[in-house]
N, C-alpha and C. Protein backbone atom coordinates (compact mmCIF):
# COMPACT_ATOMS: atom_id res chain seq x y z
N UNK A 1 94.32 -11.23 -62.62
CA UNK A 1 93.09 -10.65 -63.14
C UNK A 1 93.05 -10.88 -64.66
N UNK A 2 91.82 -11.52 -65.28
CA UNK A 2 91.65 -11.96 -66.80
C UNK A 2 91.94 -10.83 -67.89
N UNK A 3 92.20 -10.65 -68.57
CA UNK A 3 92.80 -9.23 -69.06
C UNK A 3 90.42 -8.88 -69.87
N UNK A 4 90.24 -7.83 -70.30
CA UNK A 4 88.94 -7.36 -70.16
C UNK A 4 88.85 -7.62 -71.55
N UNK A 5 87.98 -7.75 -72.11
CA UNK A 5 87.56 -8.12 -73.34
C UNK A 5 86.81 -6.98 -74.11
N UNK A 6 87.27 -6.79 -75.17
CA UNK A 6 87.27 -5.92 -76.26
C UNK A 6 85.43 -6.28 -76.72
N UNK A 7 84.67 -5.24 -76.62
CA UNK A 7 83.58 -4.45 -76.94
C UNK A 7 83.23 -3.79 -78.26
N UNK A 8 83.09 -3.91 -79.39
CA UNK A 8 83.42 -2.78 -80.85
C UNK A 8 82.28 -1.99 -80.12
N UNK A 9 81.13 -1.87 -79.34
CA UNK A 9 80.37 -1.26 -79.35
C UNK A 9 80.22 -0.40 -78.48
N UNK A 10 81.00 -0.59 -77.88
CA UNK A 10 81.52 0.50 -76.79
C UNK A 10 83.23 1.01 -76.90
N UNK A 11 83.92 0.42 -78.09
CA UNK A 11 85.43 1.12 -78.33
C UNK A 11 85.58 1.67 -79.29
N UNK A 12 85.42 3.18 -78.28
CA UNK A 12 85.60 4.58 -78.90
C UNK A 12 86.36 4.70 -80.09
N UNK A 13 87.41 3.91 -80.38
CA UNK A 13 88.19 4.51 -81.82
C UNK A 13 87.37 3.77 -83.03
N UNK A 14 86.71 2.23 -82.70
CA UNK A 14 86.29 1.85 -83.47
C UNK A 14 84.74 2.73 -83.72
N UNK A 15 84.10 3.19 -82.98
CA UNK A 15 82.88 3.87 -83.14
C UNK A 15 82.97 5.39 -83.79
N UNK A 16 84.23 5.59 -83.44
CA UNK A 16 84.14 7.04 -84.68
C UNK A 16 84.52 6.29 -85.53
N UNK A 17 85.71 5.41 -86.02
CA UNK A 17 85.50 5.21 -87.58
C UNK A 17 84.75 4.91 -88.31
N UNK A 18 83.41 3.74 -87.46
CA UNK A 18 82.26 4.07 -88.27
C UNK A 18 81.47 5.17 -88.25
N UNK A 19 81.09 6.01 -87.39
CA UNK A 19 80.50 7.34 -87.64
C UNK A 19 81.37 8.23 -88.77
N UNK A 20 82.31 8.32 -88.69
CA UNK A 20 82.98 8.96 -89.67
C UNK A 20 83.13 8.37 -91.06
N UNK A 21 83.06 6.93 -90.97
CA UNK A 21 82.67 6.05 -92.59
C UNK A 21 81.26 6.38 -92.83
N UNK A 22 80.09 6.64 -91.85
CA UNK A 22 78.67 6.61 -92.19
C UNK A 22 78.86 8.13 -93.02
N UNK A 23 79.07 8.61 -91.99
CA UNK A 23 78.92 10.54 -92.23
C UNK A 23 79.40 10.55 -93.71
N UNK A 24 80.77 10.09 -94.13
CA UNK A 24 81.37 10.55 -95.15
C UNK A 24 81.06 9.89 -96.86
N UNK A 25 80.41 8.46 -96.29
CA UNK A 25 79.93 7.87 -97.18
C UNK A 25 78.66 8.49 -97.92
N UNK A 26 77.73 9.33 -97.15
CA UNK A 26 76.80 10.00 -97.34
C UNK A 26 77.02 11.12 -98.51
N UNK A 27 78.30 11.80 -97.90
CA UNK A 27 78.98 12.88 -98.71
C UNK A 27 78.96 12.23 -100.10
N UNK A 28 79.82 11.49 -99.86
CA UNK A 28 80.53 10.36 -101.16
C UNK A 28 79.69 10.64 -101.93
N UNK A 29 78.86 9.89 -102.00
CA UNK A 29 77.93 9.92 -103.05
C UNK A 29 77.67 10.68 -103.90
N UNK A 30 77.31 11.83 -103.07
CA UNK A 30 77.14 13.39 -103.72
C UNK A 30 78.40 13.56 -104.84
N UNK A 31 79.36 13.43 -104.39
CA UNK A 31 80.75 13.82 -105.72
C UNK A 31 80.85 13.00 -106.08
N UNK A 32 80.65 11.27 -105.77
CA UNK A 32 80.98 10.57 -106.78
C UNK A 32 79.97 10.52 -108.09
N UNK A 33 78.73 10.72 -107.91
CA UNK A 33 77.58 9.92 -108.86
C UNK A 33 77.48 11.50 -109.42
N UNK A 34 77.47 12.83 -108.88
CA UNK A 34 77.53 14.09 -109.85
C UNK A 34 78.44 14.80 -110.31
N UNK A 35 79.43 14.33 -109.66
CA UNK A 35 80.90 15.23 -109.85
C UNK A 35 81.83 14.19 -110.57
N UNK A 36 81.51 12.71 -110.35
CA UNK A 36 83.02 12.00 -111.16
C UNK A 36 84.01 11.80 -110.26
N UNK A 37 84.00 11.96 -108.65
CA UNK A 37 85.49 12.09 -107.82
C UNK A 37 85.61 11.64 -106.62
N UNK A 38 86.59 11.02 -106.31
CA UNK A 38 86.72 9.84 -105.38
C UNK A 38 86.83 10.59 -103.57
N UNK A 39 86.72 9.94 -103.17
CA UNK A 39 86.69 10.47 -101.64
C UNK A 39 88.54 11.28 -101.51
N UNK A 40 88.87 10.25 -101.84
CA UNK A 40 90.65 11.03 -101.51
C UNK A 40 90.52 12.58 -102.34
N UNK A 41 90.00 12.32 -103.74
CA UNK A 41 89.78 13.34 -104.56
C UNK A 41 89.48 14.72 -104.08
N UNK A 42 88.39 14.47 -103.56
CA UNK A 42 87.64 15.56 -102.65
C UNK A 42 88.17 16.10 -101.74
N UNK A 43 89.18 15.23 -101.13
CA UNK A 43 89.97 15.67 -99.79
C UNK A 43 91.16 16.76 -100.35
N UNK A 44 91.75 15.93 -101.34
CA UNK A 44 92.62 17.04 -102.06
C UNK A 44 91.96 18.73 -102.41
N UNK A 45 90.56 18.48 -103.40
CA UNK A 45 90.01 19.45 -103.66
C UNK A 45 89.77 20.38 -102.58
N UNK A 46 88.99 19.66 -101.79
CA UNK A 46 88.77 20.54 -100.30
C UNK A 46 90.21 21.44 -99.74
N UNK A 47 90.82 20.85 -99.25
CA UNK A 47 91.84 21.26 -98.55
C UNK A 47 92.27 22.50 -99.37
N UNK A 48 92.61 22.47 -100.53
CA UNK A 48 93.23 23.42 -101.68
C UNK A 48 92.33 24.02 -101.84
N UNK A 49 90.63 24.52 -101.48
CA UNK A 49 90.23 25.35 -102.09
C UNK A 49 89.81 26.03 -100.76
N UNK A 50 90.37 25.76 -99.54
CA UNK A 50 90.56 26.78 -98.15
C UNK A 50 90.99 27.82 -98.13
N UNK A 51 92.40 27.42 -99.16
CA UNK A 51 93.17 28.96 -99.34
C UNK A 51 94.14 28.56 -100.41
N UNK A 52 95.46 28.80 -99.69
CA UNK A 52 96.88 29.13 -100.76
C UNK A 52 97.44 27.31 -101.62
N UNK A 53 97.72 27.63 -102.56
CA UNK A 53 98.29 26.44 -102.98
C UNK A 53 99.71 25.19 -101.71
N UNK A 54 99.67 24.48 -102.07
CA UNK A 54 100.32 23.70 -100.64
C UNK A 54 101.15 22.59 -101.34
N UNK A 55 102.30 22.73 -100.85
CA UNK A 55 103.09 21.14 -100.98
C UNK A 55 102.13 19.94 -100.24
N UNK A 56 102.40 18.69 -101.51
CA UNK A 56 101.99 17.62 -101.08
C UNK A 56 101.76 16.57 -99.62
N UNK A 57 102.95 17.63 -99.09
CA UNK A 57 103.26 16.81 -97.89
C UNK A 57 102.21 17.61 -96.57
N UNK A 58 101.70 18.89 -97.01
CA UNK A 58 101.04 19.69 -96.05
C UNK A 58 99.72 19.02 -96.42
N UNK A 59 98.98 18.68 -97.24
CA UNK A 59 97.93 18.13 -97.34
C UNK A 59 97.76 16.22 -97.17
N UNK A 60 98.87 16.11 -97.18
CA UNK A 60 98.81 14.65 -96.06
C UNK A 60 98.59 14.41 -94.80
N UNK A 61 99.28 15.96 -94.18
CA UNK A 61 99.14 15.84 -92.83
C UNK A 61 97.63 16.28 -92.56
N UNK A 62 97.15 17.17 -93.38
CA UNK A 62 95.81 17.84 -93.12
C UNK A 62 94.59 16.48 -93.33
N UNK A 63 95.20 15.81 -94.40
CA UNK A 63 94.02 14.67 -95.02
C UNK A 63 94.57 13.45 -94.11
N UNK A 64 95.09 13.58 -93.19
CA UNK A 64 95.33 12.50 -92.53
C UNK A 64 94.85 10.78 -93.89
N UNK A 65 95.76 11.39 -95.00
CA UNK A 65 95.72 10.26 -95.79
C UNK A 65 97.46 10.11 -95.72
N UNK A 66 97.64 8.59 -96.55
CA UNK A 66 99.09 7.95 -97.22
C UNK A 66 99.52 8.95 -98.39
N UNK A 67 100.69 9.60 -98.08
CA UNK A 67 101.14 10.38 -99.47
C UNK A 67 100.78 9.48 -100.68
N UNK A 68 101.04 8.11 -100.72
CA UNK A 68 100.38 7.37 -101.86
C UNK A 68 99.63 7.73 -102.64
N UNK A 69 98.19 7.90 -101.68
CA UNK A 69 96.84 8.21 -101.83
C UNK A 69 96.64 9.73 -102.17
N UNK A 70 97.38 10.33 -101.35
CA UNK A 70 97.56 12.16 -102.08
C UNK A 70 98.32 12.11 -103.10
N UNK A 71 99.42 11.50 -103.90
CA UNK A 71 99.99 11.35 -104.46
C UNK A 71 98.64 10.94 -105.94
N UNK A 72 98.49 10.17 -105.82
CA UNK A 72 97.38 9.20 -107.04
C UNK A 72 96.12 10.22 -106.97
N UNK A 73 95.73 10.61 -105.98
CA UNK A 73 94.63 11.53 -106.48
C UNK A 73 95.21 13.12 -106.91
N UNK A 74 96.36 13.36 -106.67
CA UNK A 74 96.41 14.41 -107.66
C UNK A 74 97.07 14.64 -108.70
N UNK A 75 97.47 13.61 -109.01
CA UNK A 75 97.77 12.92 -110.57
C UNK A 75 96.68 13.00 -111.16
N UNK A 76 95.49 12.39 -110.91
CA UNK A 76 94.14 12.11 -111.31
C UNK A 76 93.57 13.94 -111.77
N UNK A 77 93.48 14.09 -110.53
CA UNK A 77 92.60 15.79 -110.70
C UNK A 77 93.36 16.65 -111.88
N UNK A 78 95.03 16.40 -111.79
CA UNK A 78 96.09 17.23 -112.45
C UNK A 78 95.36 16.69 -113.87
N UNK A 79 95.32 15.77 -114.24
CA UNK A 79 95.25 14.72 -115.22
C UNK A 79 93.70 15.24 -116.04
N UNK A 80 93.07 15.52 -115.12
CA UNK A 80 91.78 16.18 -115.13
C UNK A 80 91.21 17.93 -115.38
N UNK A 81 92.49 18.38 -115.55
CA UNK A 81 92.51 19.73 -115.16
C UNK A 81 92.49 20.91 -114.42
N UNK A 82 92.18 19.87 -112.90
CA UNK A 82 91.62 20.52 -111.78
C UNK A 82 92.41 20.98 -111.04
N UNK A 83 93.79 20.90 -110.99
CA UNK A 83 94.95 20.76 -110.55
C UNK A 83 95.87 21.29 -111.10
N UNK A 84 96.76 21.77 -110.67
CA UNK A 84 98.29 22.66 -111.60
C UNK A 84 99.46 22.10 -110.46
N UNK A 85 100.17 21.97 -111.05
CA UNK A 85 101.97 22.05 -109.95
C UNK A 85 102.26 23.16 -110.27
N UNK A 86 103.66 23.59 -109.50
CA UNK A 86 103.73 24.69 -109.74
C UNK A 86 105.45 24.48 -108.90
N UNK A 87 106.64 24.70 -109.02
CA UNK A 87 107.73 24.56 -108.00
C UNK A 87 107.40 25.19 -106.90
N UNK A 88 108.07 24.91 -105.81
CA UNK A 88 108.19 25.54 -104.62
C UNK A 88 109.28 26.37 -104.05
N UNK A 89 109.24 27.71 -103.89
CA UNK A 89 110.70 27.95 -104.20
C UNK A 89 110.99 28.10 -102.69
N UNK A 90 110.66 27.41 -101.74
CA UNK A 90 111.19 27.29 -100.49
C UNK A 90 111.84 25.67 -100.35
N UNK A 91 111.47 25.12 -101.26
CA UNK A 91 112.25 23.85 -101.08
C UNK A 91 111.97 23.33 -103.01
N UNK A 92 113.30 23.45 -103.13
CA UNK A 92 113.12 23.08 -104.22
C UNK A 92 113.23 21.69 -104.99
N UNK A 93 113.18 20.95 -104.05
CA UNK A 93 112.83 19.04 -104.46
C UNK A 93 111.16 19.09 -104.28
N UNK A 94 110.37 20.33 -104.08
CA UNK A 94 109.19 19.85 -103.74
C UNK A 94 108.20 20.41 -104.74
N UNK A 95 107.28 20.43 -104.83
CA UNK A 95 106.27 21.56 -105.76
C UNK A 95 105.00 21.56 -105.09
N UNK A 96 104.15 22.61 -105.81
CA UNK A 96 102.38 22.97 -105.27
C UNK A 96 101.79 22.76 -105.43
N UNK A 97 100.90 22.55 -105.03
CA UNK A 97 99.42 22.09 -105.91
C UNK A 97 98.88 23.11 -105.57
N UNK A 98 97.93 23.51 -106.61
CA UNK A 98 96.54 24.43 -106.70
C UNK A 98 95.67 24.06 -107.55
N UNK A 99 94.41 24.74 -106.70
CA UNK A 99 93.13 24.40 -107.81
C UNK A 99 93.63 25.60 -109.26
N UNK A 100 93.03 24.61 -110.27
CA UNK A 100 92.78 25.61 -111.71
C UNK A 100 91.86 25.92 -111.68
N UNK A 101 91.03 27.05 -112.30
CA UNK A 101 89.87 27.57 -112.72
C UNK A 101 88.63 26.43 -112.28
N UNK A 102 88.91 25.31 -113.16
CA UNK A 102 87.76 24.52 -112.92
C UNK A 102 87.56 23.62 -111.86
N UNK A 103 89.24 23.78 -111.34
CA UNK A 103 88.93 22.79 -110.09
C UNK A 103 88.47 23.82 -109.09
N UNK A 104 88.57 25.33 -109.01
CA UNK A 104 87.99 25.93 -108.31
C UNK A 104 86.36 25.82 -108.25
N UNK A 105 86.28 25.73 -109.44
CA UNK A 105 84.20 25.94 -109.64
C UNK A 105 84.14 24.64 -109.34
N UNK A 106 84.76 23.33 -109.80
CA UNK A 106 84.11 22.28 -108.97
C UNK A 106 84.34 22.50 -107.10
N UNK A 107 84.72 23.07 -106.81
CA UNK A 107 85.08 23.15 -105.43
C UNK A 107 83.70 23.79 -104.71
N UNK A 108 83.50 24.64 -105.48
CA UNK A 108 82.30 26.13 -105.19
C UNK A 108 80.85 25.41 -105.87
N UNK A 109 81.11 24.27 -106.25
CA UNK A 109 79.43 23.34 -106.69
C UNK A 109 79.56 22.47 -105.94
N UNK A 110 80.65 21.46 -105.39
CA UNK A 110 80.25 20.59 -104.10
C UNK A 110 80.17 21.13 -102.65
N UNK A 111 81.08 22.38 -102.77
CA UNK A 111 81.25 22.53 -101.22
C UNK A 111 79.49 22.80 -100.75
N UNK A 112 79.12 23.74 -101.23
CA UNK A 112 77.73 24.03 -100.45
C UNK A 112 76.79 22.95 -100.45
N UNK A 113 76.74 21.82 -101.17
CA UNK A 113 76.04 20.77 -101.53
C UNK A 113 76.48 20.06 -100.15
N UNK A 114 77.83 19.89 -99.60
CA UNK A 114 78.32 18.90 -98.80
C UNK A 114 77.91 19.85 -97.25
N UNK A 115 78.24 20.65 -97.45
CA UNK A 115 77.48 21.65 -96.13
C UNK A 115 76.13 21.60 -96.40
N UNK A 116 74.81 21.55 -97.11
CA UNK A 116 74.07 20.94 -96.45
C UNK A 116 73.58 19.51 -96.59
N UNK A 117 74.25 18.71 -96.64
CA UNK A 117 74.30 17.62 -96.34
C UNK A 117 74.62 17.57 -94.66
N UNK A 118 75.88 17.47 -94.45
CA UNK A 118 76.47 18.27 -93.02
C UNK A 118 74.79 18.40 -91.86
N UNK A 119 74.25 19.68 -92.62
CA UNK A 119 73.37 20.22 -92.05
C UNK A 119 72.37 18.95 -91.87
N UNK A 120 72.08 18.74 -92.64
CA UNK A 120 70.86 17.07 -92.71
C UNK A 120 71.01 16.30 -91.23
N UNK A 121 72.44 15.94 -91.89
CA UNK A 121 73.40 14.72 -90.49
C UNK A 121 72.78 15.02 -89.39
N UNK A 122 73.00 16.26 -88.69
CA UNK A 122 73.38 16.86 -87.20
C UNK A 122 71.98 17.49 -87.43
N UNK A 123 71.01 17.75 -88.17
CA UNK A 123 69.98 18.27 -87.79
C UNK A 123 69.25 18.06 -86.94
N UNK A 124 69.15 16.97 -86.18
CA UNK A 124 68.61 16.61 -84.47
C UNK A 124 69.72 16.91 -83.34
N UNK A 125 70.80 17.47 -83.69
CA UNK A 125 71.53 18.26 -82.88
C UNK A 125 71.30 19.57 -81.81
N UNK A 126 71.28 19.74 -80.91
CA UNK A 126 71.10 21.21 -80.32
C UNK A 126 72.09 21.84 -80.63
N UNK A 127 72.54 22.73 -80.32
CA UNK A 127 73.35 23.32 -80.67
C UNK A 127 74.24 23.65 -79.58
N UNK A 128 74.19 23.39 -78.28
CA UNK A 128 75.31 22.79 -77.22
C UNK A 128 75.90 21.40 -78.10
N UNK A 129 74.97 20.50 -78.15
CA UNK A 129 75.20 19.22 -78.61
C UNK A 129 76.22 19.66 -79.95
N UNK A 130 76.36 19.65 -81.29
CA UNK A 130 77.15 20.31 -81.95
C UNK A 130 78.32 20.93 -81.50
N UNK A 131 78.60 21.95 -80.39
CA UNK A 131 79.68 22.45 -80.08
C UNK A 131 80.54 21.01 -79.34
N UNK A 132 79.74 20.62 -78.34
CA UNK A 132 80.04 19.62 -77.81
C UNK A 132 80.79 18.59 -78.66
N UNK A 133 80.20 18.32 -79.55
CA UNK A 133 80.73 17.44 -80.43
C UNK A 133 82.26 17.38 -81.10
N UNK A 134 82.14 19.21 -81.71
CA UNK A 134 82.95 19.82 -81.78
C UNK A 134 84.76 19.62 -81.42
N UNK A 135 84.44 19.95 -79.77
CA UNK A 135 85.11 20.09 -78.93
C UNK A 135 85.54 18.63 -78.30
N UNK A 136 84.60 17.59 -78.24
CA UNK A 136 85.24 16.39 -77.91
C UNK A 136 86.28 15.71 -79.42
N UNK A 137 85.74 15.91 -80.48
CA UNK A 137 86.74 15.58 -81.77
C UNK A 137 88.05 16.28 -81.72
N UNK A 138 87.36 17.51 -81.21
CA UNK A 138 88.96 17.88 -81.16
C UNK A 138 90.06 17.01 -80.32
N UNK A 139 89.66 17.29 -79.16
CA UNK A 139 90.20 16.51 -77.48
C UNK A 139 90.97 15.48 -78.41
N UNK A 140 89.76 14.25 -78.72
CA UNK A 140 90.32 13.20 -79.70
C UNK A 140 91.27 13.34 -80.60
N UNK A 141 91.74 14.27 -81.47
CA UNK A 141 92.63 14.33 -82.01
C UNK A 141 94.01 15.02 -81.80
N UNK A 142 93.55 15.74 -80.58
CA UNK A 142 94.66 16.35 -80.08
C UNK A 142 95.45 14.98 -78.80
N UNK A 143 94.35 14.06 -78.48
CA UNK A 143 94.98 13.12 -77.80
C UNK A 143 96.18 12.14 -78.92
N UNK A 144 95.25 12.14 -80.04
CA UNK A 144 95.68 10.86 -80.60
C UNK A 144 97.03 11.51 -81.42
N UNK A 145 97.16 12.85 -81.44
CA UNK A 145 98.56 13.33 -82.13
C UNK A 145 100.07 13.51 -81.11
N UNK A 146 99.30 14.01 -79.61
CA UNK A 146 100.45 13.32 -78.62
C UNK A 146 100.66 11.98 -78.49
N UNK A 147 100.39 10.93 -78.51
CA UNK A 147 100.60 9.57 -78.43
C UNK A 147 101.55 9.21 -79.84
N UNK A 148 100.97 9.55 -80.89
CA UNK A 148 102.20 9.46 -81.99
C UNK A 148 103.53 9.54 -81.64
């Protein structure tokens, strides 16, 4: 039997990465052209302004980015003011990141900007449709973290 031939338009991993490049590129914009800050940037910012300050390595796994890339953007933000280290006194080869003052208020001027943006996207959504959505991303990522 001929082995089946590859589709981009019907293979699912390739069709969320572009939905998820469309969706996020949209965002982009918003922080890059008013805020000054790169997509990784934002990911850092985001994550850290959820809650408690976090070793580097917890926001890699969250930003499903290359420590590289978490690494260089929070050099950048630190570099910027937006950012503090801080040691970690549960492991002490490691340290924290937290937002500073201003990386907090930049956090609290894009976030609501990017939620409704968000809102824009999915606005022909029902709201089954949305949960739905929801709930299959999850599936997806809970598949794709057992296979690792």
């Amino acid at each position: 039997m001929p082995p089946q031939s590859l589709s981009l338009d019907s293979f699912i991993p390739y069709r969320l990465s572009v939905a998820a490049n469309a969706a996020s590129a949209v965002i982009a914009t918003l922080y890059q052209r008013r805020f000054g800050i790169s997509i990784p940037e934002w990911r850092v910012i985001a994550i850290l302004g959820e809650g408690a300050p976090l070793a580097p390595r917890a926001i890699v796994e969250r930003a499903r980015l290359d420590k590289v890339t978490v690494s260089r953007a929070a050099k950048t933000l630190e570099s910027r003011g937006l950012l503090a280290r801080s040691s970690d006194h549960d492991d002490q080869r490691s340290h924290r990141l937290a937002l500073t003052g201003p990386g907090r208020a930049l956090y609290e001027a894009v976030a609501p900007e990017a939620l409704a943006l968000e809102a824009r996207l999915l606005a022909g959504f029902a709201d089954w449709e949305r949960g739905a959505l929801e709930g299959l991303l999850r599936k997806v990522e809970d598949a794709a973290a057992s296979i690792r």
